[in-house]
Protein backbone atom coordinates (compact mmCIF):
# COMPACT_ATOMS: atom_id res chain seq x y z
CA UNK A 1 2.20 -12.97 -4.25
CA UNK A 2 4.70 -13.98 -6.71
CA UNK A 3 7.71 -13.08 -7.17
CA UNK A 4 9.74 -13.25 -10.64
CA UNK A 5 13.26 -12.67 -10.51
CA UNK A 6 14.98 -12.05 -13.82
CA UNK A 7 19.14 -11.93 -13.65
CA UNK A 8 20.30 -9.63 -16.13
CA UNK A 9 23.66 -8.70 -17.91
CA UNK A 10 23.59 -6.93 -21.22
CA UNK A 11 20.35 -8.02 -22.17
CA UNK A 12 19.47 -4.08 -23.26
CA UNK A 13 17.30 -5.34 -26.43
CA UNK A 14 15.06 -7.82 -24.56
CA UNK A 15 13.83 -6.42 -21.23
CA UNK A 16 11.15 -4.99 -22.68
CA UNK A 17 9.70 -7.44 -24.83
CA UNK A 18 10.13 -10.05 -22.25
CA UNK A 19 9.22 -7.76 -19.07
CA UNK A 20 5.77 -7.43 -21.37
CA UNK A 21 5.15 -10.62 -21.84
CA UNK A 22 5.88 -11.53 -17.90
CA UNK A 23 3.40 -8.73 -17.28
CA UNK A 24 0.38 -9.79 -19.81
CA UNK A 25 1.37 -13.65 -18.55
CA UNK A 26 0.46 -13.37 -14.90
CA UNK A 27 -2.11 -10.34 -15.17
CA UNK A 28 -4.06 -12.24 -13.14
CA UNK A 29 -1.85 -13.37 -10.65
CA UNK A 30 -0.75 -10.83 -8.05
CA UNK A 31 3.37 -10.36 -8.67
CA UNK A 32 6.16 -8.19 -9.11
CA UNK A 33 9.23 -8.42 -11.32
CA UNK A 34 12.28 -8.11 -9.70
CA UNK A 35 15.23 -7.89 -12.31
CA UNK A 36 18.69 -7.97 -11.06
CA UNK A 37 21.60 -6.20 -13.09
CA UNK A 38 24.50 -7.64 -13.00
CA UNK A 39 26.97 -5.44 -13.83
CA UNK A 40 26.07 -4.75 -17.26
CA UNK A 41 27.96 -2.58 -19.54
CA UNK A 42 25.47 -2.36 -22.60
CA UNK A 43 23.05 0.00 -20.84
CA UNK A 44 20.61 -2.07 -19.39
CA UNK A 45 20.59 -0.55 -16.40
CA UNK A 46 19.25 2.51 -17.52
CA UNK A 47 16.30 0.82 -20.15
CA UNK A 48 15.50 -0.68 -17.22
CA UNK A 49 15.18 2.62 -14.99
CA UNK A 50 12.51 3.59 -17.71
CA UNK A 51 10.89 0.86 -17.83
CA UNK A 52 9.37 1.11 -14.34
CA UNK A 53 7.40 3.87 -15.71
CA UNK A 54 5.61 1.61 -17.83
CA UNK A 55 5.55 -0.80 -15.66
CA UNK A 56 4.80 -0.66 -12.09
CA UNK A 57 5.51 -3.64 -10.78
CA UNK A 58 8.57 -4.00 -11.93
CA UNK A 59 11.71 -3.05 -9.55
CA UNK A 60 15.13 -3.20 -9.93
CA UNK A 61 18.18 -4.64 -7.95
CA UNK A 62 22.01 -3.88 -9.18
CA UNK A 63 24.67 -5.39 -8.25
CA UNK A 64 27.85 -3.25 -7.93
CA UNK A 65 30.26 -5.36 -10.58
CA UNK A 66 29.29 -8.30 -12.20
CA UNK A 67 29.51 -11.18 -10.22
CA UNK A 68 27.69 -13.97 -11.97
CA UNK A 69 23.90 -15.35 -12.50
CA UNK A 70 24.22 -17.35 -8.93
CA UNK A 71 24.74 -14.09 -6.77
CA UNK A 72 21.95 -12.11 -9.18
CA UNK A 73 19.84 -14.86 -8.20
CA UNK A 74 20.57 -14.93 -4.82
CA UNK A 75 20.27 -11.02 -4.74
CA UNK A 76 16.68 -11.93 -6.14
CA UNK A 77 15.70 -14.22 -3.70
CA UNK A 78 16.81 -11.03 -0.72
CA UNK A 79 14.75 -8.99 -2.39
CA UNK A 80 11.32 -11.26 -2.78
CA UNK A 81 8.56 -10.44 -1.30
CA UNK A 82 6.21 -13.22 -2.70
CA UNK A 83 5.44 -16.31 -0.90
CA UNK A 84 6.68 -18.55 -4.22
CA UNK A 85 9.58 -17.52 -6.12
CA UNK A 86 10.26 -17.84 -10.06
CA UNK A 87 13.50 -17.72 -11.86
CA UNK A 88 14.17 -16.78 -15.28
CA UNK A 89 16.66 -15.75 -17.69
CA UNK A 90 16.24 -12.43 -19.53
CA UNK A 91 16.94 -13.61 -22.99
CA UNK A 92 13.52 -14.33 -24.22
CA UNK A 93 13.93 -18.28 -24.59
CA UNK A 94 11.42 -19.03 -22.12
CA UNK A 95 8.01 -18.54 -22.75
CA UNK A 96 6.25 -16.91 -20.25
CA UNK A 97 3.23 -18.07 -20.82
CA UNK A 98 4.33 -21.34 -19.36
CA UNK A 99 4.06 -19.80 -16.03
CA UNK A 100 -0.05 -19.72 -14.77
CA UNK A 101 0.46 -23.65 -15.16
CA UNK A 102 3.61 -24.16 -13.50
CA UNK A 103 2.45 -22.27 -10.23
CA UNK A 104 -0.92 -24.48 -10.79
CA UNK A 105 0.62 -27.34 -10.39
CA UNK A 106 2.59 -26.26 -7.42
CA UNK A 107 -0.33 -24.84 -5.70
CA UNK A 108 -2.26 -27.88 -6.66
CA UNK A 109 0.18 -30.36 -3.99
CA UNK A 110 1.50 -29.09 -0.79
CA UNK A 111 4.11 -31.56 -0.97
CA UNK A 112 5.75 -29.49 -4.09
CA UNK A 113 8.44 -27.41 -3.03
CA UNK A 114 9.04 -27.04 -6.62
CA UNK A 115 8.03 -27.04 -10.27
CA UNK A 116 10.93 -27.26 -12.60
CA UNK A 117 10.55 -26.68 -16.35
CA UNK A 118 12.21 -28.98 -19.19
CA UNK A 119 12.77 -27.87 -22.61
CA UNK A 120 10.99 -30.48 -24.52
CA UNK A 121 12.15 -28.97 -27.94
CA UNK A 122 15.15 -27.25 -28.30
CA UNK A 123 15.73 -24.29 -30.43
CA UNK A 124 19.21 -24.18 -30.02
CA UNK A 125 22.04 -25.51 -32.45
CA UNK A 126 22.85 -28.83 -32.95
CA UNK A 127 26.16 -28.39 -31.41
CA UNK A 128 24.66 -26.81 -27.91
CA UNK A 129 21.86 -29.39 -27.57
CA UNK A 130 25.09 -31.73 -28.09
CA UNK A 131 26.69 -30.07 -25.07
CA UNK A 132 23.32 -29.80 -22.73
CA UNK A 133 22.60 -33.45 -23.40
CA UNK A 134 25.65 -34.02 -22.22
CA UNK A 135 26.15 -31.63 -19.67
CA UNK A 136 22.70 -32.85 -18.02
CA UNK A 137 23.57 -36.82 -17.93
CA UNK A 138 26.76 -36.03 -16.39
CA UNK A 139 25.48 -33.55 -13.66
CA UNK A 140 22.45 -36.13 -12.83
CA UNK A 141 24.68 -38.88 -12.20
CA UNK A 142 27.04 -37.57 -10.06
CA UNK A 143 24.31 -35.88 -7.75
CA UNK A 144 21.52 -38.48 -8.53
CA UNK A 145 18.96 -35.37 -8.57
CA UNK A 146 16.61 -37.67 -11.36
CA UNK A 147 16.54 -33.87 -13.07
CA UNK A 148 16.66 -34.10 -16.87
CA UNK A 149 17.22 -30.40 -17.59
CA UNK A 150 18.09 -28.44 -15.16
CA UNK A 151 19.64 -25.54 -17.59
CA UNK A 152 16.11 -24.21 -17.98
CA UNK A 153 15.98 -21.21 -16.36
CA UNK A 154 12.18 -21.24 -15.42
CA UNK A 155 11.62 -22.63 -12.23
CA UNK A 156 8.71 -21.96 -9.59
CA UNK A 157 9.87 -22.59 -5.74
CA UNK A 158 8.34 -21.78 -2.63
CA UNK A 159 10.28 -19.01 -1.42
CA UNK A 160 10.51 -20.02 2.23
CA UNK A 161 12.27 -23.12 0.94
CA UNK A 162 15.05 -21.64 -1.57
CA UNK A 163 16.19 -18.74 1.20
CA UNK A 164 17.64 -21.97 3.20
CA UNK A 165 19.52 -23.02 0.46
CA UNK A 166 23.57 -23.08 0.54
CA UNK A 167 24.37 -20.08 -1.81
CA UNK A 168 27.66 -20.21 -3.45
CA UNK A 169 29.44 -19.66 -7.38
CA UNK A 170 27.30 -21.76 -9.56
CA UNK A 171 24.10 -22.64 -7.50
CA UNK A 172 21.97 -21.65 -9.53
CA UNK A 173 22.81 -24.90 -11.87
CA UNK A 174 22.13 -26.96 -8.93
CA UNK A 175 18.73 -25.86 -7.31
CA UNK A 176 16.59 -28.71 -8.28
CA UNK A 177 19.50 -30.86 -6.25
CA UNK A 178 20.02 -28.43 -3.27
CA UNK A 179 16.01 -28.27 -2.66
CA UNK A 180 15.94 -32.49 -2.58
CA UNK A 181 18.99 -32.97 -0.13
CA UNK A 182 17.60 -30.22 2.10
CA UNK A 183 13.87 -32.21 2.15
CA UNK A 184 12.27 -30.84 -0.39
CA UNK A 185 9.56 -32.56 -3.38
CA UNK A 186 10.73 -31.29 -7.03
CA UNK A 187 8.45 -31.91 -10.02
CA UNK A 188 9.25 -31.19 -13.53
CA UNK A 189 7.09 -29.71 -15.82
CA UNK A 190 7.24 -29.27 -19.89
CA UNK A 191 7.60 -26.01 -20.88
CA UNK A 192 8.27 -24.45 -24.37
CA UNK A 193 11.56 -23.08 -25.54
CA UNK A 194 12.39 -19.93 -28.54
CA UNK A 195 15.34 -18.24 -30.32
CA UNK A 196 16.88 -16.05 -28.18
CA UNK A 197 15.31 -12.83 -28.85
CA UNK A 198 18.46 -10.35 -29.51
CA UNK A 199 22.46 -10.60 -28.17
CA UNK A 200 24.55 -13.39 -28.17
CA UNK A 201 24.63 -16.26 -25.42
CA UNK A 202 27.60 -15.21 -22.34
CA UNK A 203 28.10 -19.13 -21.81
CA UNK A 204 31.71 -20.83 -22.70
CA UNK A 205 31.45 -24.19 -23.17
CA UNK A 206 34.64 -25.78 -21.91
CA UNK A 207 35.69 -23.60 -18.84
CA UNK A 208 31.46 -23.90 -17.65
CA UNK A 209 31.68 -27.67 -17.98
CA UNK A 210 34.88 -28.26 -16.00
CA UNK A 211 33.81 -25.91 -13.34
CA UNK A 212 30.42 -27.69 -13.67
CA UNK A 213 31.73 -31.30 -12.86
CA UNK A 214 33.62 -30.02 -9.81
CA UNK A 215 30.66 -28.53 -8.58
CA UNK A 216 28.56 -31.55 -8.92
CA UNK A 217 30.89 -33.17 -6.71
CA UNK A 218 30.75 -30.01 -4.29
CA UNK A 219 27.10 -30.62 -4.30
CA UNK A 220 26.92 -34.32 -3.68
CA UNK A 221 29.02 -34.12 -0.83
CA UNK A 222 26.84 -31.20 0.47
CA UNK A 223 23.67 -33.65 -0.03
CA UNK A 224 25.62 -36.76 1.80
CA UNK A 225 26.23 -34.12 5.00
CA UNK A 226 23.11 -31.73 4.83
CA UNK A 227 21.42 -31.86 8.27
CA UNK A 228 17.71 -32.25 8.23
CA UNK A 229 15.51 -32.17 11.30
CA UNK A 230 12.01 -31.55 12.48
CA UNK A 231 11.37 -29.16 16.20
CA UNK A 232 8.33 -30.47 17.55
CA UNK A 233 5.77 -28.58 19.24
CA UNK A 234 7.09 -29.24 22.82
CA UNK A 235 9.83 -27.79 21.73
CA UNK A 236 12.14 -30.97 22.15
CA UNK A 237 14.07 -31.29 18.62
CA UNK A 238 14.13 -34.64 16.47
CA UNK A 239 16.76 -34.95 13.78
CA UNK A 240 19.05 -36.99 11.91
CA UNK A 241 21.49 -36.28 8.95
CA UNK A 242 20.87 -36.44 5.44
C-alpha cells in the first residue's frame, strides 16, 4: 500500500480539488491519504471532516497547535500504514499525476530508497525562482547531497527507511540528505509544477533562508557522525561510522 501524506495549514480552498486528483491519480494503486492539519485557523479542519464522506480513503491527523510542516510530516510518517511513503504539499502545485511513475521507478530498483521529484519548469515568480535557485546551490554544497531541488514537495520513500530518520525543526528540507548519510540510494525524477491553486504561500524568505543555512550545517555534521552498520545472521554485528 501507499501511503500519501499531505501537511496542511489553511489550505481550506484546495483539499478538495487536490484530494480528487490524488484519488483519480492512483485509482489503481492501493493507498490512503493521510492529511495532517496543522493547526489551521481557516477551517480546514472541518472541510476536511466532510470530505471523508466522499472519500474513503482519506483520514485525518491534527495536530494540537501549529507546529510546522517537519512535525506534520513526521506526524504523517506515525500514522502510515503503506509500505512506501509519499509527501506532498496541499497547495495544488504538484501534479499528481506525476505519481504512478515515480513509484514505478522506485519499484523498478531495489536499490531506490527514494524517488525525488524536480520542478523542471517553474511557475513561480521571477523573484522566488531567484531565491530557490539560490537557496538549492547553497544547501547542496554545504551537505554535498548532489540534490538539485529539494523544495519539491513530492517525494516517494520507502517507509521503513524514512521512520529511521533524525526528526527535528526543518527536516523536511533535508530528506533527500538524511536518507543518503543514513545508507540510502536517492534518484530524482522530473515532475511537472502549476499555480498554486487558491491562498497565498506561508514561506518568508529571509528568516527561512538563515534558519536554512544553519541547518545545512546541522545536517552535515549529522551525516559526518551518522552510524551505519549491518547485524549479520549469526547475530555477531559489523559496523563502522559514516
Amino acid at each position: 500500500m501507499v501511503s500519501l501524506v499531505l501537511p496542511v495549514f489553511n489550505e481550506r480552498d484546495n483539499l478538495e480539488p487536490v484530494i480528487a486528483e490524488l484519488t483519480e491519480a492512483l485509482r489503481s494503486v492501493r493507498h490512503e491519504v493521510i492529511a495532517v492539519d496543522d493547526g489551521s485557523t481557516d477551517g480546514s479542519l472541518e472541510r476536511l471532516r466532510d470530505l471523508t464522506r466522499a472519500f474513503p480513503n482519506l483520514r485525518t491527523v491534527v495536530l494540537q497547535t501549529h507546529t510546522g510542516q517537519s512535525a506534520a510530516i513526521a506526524a504523517g510518517f506515525d500514522a502510515a500504514g503503506g509500505g512506501v511513503i509519499v509527501t506532498m504539499d496541499a497547495d495544488g502545485q504538484n501534479d499528481p499525476a506525476d505519481i504512478p511513475a515515480m513509484l514505478t521507478a522506485l519499484e523498478a530498483d531495489a536499490r531506490l530508497t527514494a524517488v525525488v521529484g524536480f520542478r523542471t519548469e517553474r511557475r513561480d515568480s521571477r523573484w522566488k525562482r531567484v531565491q530557490s535557485r539560490v537557496a538549492n546551490t547553497v544547501r547542496s554544497w554545504i551537505t554535498a547531497d548532489g540534490i538539485r531541488d529539494t523544495g519539491c514537495s513530492l517525494k516517494a520513500m520507502r517507509a521503513d527507511a524514512v521512520r529511521r530518520l533524525p526528526r527535528f525543526d526543518g527536516m523536511h528540507r533535508f530528506l533527500p540528505a538524511l536518507i543518503q548519510y543514513h545508507g540510502g540510494v536517492v534518484r530524482e525524477h522530473p515532475v511537472r509544477h502549476r499555480p498554486r491553486l487558491a491562498g497565498r504561500s506561508k514561506y518568508g524568505m529571509w528568516r527561512r533562508a538563515v534558519r536554512g543555512v544553519h541547518d545545512a550545517f546541522g545536517v552535515r555534521w549529522m551525516g559526518r557522525r551518522a552510524l551505519r552498520y549491518t547485524v549479520t545472521r549469526n547475530g555477531s554485528a559489523r559496523g563502522r561510522k559514516a
